[in-house]
Protein backbone atom coordinates (compact mmCIF):
# COMPACT_ATOMS: atom_id res chain seq x y z
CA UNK A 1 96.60 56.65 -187.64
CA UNK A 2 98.68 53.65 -186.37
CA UNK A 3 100.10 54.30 -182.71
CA UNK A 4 104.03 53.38 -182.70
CA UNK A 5 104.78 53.59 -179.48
CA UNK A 6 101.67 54.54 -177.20
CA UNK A 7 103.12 52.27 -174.05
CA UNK A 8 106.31 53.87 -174.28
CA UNK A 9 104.62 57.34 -174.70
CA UNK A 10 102.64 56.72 -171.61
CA UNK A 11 105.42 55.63 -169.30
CA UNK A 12 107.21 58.42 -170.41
CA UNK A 13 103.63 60.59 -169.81
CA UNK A 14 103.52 58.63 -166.48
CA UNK A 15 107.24 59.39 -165.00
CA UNK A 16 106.58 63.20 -165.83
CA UNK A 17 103.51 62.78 -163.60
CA UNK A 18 105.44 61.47 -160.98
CA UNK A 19 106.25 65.15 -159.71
CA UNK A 20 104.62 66.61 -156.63
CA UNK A 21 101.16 67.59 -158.34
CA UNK A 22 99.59 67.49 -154.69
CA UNK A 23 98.83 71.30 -155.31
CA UNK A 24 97.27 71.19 -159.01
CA UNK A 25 93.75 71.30 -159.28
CA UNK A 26 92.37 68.25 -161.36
CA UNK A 27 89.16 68.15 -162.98
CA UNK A 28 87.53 65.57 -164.18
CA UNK A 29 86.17 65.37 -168.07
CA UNK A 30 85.88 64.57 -171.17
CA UNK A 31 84.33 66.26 -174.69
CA UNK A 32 82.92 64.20 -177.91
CA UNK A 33 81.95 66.34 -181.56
CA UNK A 34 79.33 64.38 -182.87
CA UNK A 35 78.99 65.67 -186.81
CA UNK A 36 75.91 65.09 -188.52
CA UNK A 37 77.60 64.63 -192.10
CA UNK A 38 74.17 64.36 -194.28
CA UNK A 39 75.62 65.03 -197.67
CA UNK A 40 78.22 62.07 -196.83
CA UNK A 41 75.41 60.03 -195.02
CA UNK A 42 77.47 59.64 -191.86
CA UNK A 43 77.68 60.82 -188.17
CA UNK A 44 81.19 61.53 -187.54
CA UNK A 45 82.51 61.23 -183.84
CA UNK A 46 85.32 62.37 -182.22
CA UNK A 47 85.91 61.81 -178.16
CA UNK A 48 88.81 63.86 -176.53
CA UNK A 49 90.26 62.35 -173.42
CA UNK A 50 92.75 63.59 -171.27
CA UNK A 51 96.33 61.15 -170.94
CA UNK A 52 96.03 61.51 -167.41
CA UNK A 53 92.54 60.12 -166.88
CA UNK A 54 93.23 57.46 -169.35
CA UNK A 55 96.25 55.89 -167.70
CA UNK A 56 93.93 56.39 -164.22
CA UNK A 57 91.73 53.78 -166.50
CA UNK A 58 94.52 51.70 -167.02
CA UNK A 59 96.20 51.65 -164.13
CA UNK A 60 92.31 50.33 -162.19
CA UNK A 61 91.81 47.71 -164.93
CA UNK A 62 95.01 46.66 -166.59
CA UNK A 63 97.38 47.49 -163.67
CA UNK A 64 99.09 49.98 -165.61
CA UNK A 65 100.29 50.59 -169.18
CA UNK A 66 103.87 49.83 -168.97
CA UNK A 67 103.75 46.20 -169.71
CA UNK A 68 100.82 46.02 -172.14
CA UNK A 69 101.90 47.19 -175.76
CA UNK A 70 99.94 49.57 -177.95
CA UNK A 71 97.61 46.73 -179.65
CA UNK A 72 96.33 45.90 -176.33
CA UNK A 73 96.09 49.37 -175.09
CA UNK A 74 93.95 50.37 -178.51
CA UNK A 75 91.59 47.46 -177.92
CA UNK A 76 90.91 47.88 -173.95
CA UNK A 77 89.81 51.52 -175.16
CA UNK A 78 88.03 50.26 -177.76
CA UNK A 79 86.31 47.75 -175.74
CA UNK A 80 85.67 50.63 -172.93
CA UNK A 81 84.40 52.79 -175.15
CA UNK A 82 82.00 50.82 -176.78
CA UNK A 83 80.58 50.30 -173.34
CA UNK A 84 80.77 53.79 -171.99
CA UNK A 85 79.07 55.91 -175.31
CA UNK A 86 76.47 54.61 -177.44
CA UNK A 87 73.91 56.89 -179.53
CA UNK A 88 70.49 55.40 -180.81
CA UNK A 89 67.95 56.80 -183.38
CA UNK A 90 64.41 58.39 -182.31
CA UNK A 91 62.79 55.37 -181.83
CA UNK A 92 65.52 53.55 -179.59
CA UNK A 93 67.39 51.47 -181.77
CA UNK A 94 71.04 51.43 -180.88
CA UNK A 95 73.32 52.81 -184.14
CA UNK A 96 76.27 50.77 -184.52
CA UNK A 97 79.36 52.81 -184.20
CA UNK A 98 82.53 51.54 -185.94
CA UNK A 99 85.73 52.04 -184.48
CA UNK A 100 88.01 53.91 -186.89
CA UNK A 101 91.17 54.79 -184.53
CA UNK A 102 92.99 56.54 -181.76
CA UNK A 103 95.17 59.66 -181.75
CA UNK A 104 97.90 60.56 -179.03
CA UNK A 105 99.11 64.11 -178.01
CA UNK A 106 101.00 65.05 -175.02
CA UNK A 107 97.74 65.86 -173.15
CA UNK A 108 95.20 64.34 -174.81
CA UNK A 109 93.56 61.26 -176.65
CA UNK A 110 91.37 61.27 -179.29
CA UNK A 111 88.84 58.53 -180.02
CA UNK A 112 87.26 58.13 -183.45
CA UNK A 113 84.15 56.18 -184.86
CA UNK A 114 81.93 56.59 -187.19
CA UNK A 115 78.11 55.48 -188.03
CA UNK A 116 75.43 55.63 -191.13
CA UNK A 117 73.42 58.72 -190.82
CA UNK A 118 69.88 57.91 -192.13
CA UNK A 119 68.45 60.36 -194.50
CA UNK A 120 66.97 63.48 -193.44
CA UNK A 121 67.55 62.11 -189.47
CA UNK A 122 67.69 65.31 -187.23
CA UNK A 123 67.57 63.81 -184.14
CA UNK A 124 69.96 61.75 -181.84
CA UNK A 125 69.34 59.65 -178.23
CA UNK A 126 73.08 60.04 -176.80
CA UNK A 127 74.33 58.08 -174.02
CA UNK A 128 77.81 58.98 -172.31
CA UNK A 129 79.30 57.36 -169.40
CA UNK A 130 82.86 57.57 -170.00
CA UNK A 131 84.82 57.44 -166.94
CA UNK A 132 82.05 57.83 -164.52
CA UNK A 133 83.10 54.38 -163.29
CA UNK A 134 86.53 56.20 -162.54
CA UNK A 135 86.19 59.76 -161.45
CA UNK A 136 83.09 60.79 -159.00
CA UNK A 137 83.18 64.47 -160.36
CA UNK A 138 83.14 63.47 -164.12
CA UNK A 139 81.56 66.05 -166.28
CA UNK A 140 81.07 64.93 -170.19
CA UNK A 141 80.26 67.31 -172.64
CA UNK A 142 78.54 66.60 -175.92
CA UNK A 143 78.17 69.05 -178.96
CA UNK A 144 75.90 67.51 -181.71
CA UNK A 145 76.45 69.53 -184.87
CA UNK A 146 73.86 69.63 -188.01
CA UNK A 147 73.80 72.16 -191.60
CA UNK A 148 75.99 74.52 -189.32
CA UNK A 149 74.03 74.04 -186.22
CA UNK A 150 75.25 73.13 -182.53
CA UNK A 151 73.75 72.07 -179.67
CA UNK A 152 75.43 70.73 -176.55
CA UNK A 153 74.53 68.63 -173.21
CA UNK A 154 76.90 67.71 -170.97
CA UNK A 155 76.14 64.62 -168.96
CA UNK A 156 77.06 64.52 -165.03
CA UNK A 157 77.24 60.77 -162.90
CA UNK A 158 72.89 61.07 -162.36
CA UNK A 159 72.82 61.72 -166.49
CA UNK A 160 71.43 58.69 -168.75
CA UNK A 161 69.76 59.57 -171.78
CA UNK A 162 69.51 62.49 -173.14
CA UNK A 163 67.92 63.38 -176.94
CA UNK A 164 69.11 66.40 -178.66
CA UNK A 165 66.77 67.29 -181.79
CA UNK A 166 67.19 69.97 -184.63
CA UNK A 167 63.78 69.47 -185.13
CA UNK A 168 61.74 68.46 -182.36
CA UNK A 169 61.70 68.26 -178.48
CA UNK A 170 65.59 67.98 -176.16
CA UNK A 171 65.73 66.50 -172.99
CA UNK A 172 65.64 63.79 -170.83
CA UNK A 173 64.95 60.53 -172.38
CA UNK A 174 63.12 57.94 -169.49
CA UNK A 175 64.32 54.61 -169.58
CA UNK A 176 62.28 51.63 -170.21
């Protein structure tokens, strides 16, 4: 899922923005699917961002989109990424997640990586900070799906860690 032409799609995306919004009502969030794929052996992830809040992010630390091209766009978001969302097993050990691609629609992006799931591992430590550096009203909503199963959190600027388990305790993980 190669992006063509993701600065010119933004400066286009950008320019349509420029009309009075002043009245529109923004909100402020983001929403990941994290699939617990135990027959493959993998925890699938996908993040869903909204265009708008992601050229906000570029504008603050790349001063815009229009003169970076769409290998350097793809690796800031990598980079940020990385750095915003992490997930670690039960026992605190980070799980590296690998970076598989991006995916641009009119009004959204969509992030995907990709991790081993260990056998018979029902339980995730989730941390999600994307654009909290950005937007003071950020809201980030995570459904962790398992064998059918669902169960959301959705993390708010004061959030850290938070375990969701399919077969043991949810909550608030303190940090050490």
């Amino acid at each position: 899922m190669k992006l063509r032409s993701f600065s010119r799609f933004l400066i286009i995306i950008m320019t349509l923005c420029v009309a009075d919004l002043s009245h529109a009502h923004r909100f402020y969030a983001s929403f990941s699917q994290i699939d617990m794929q135990s027959e493959k052996g993998t925890i699938e992830i996908t993040h869903r961002l909204f265009t708008h809040d992601i050229e906000d992010l570029l504008i603050r630390y790349q001063g815009g989109a229009g003169e970076l091209d769409d290998d350097v766009i793809e690796k800031f978001l990598q980079n940020y990424i990385i750095q915003a969302f992490a997930i670690y097993n039960p026992e605190g050990e980070s799980i590296p997640l690998n970076w598989i691609a991006i995916e641009v629609t009119l009004n959204d992006i969509f992030v995907y990586q990709e991790a081993p799931l260990e056998k018979n591992q029902q339980t995730l430590i989730i941390a999600n900070r994307i654009l909290m550096d950005l937007f003071e009203d950020q809201s980030n909503t995570v459904n962790l799906k398992l064998d059918g199963k669902v169960k959301s959190y959705t993390f708010h600027k004061d959030s850290e860690l938070y375990q969701i388990s399919f077969s043991g305790r949810t909550g608030n993980v303190p940090l050490n």
